[in-house]
Protein backbone atom coordinates (compact mmCIF):
# COMPACT_ATOMS: atom_id res chain seq x y z
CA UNK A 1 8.80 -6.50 1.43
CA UNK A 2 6.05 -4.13 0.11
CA UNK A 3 6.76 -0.22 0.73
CA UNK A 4 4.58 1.11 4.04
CA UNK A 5 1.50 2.54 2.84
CA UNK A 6 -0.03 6.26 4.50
CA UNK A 7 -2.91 6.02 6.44
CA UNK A 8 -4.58 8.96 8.22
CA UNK A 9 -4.84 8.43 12.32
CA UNK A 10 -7.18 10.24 14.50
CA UNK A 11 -5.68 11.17 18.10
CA UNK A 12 -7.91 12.32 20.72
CA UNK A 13 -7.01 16.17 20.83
CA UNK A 14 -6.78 18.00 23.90
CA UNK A 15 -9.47 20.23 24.58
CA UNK A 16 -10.60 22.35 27.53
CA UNK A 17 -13.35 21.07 27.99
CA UNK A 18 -12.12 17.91 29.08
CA UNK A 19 -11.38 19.33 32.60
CA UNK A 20 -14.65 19.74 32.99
CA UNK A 21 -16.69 17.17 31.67
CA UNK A 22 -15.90 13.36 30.31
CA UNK A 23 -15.52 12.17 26.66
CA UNK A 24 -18.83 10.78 25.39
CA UNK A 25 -20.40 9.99 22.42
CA UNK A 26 -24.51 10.36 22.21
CA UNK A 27 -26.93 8.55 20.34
CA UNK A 28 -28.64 11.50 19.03
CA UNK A 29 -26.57 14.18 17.36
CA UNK A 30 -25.76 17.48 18.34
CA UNK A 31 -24.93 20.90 17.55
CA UNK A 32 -21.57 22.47 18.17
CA UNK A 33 -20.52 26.17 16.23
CA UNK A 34 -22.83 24.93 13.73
CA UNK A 35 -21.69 22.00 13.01
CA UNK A 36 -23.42 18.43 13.91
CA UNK A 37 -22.03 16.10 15.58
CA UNK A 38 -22.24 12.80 18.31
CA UNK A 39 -19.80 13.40 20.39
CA UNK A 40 -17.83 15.87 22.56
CA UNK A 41 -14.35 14.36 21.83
CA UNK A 42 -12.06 16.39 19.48
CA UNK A 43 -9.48 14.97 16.72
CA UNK A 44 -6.40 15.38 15.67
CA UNK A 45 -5.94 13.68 12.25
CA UNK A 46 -2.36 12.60 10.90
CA UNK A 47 -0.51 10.78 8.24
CA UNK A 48 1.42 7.96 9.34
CA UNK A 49 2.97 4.63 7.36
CA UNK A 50 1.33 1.47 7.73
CA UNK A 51 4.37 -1.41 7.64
CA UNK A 52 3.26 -5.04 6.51
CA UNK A 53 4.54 -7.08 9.53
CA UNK A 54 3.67 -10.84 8.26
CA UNK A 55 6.77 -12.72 8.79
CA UNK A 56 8.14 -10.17 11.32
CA UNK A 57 5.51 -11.32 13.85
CA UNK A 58 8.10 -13.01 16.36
CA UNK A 59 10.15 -10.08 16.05
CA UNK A 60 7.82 -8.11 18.73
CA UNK A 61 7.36 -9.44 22.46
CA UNK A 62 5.17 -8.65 24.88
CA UNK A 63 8.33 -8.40 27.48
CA UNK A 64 10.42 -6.20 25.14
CA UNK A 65 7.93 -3.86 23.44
CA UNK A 66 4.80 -4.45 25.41
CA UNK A 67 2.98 -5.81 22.78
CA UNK A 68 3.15 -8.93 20.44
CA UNK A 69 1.42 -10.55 17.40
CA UNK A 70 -1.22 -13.44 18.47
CA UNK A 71 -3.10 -15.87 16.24
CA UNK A 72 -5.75 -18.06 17.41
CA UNK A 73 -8.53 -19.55 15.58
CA UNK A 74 -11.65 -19.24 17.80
CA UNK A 75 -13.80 -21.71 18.21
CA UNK A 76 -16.85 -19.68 19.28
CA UNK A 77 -16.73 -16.58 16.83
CA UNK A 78 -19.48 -14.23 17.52
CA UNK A 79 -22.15 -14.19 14.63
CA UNK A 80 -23.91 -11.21 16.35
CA UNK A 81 -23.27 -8.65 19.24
CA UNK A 82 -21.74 -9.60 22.29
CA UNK A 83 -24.38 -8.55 25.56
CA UNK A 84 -22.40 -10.76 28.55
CA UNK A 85 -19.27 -12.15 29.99
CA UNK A 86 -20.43 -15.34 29.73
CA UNK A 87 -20.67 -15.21 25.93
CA UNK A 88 -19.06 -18.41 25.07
CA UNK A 89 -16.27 -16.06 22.97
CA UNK A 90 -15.55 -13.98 25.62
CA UNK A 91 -15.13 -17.41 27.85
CA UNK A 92 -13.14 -18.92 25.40
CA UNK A 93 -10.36 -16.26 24.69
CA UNK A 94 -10.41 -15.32 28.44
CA UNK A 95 -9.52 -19.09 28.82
CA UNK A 96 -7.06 -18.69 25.64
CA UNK A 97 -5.52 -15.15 27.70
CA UNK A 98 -5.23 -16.87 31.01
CA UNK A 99 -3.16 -20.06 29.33
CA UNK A 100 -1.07 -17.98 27.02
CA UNK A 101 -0.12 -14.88 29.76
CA UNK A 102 0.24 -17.93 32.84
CA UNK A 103 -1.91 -15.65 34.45
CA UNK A 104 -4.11 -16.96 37.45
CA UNK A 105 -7.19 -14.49 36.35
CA UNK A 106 -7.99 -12.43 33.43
CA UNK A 107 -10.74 -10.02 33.64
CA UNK A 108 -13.43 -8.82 31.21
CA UNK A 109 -14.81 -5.02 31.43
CA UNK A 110 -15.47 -4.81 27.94
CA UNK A 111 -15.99 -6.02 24.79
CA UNK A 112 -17.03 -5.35 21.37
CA UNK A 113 -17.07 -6.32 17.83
CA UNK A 114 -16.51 -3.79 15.95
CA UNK A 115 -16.99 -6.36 12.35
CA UNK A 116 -18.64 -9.74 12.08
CA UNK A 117 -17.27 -11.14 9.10
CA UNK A 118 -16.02 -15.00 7.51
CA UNK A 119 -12.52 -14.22 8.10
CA UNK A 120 -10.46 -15.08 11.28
CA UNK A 121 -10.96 -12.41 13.85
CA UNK A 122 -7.75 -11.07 14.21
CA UNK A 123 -7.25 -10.35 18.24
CA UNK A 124 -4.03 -8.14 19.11
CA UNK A 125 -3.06 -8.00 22.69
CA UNK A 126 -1.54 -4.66 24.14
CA UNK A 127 -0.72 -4.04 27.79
CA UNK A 128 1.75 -1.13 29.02
C-alpha cells in the first residue's frame, strides 16, 4: 500500500454574514477589503491525507458508514454540459440509482459535470 499523500481541503468557514444573507457565487467579480473576488463564501483551508482505497472498496457500506465505493460504466457519458433531467445520463444513472438502492423513486435537483474527459466518470454516492 502506497503512504497517504497531503492534500489541502477548503471548508466553508463560518462567517457572520451568513445570518444575514445566503452563500453565492457571481458571475462578475467583486470587491471585498480590497481584494477581488466571486463569491461571498469564506474558506478555511487544511492539510489532510489522501489514502489510496483500490482494493479496500468493499470495505465501506452505505449501511455502516453511509457511504460506499460504486463503479458503473455509463453508457450515455455526457460529451458536453448537462441543461435537463431528461439528459439521457441523468436518465440512465437515475435508472442505475433506483436498481442499485431498491428504491421506488430517485430524484434529480441537480447536476453537473464538473470534467468531460475519456476516462470513466467516476460517480461516488453519499447520503447521511
Amino acid at each position: 500500500m502506497t503512504s497517504a499523500k497531503q492534500a489541502t481541503i477548503a471548508y466553508i468557514k463560518y462567517d457572520a454574514v451568513s445570518a444575514t444573507e445566503n452563500p453565492y457565487t457571481s458571475h462578475i467579480p467583486f470587491t471585498v477589503d480590497g481584494q477581488q473576488t466571486w463569491t461571498n463564501i469564506v474558506f478555511d483551508e487544511h492539510q489532510m491525507p489522501l489514502n489510496d482505497v483500490r482494493g479496500k472498496e468493499k470495505d465501506d457500506t452505505l449501511d455502516l458508514n453511509g457511504f460506499s465505493y460504486l463503479r458503473y460504466d455509463a453508457v450515455n457519458k455526457p460529451s458536453d454540459e448537462i441543461k435537463s433531467p431528461d439528459h439521457p445520463y441523468v436518465v440512465e444513472m437515475a435508472a442505475w440509482l433506483r436498481d442499485v438502492l431498491h428504491a421506488r423513486h430517485i430524484i434529480v435537483y441537480d447536476c453537473n459535470v464538473s470534467g468531460i474527459r475519456d476516462a470513466v466518470l467516476p460517480l461516488v454516492l453519499s447520503l447521511e
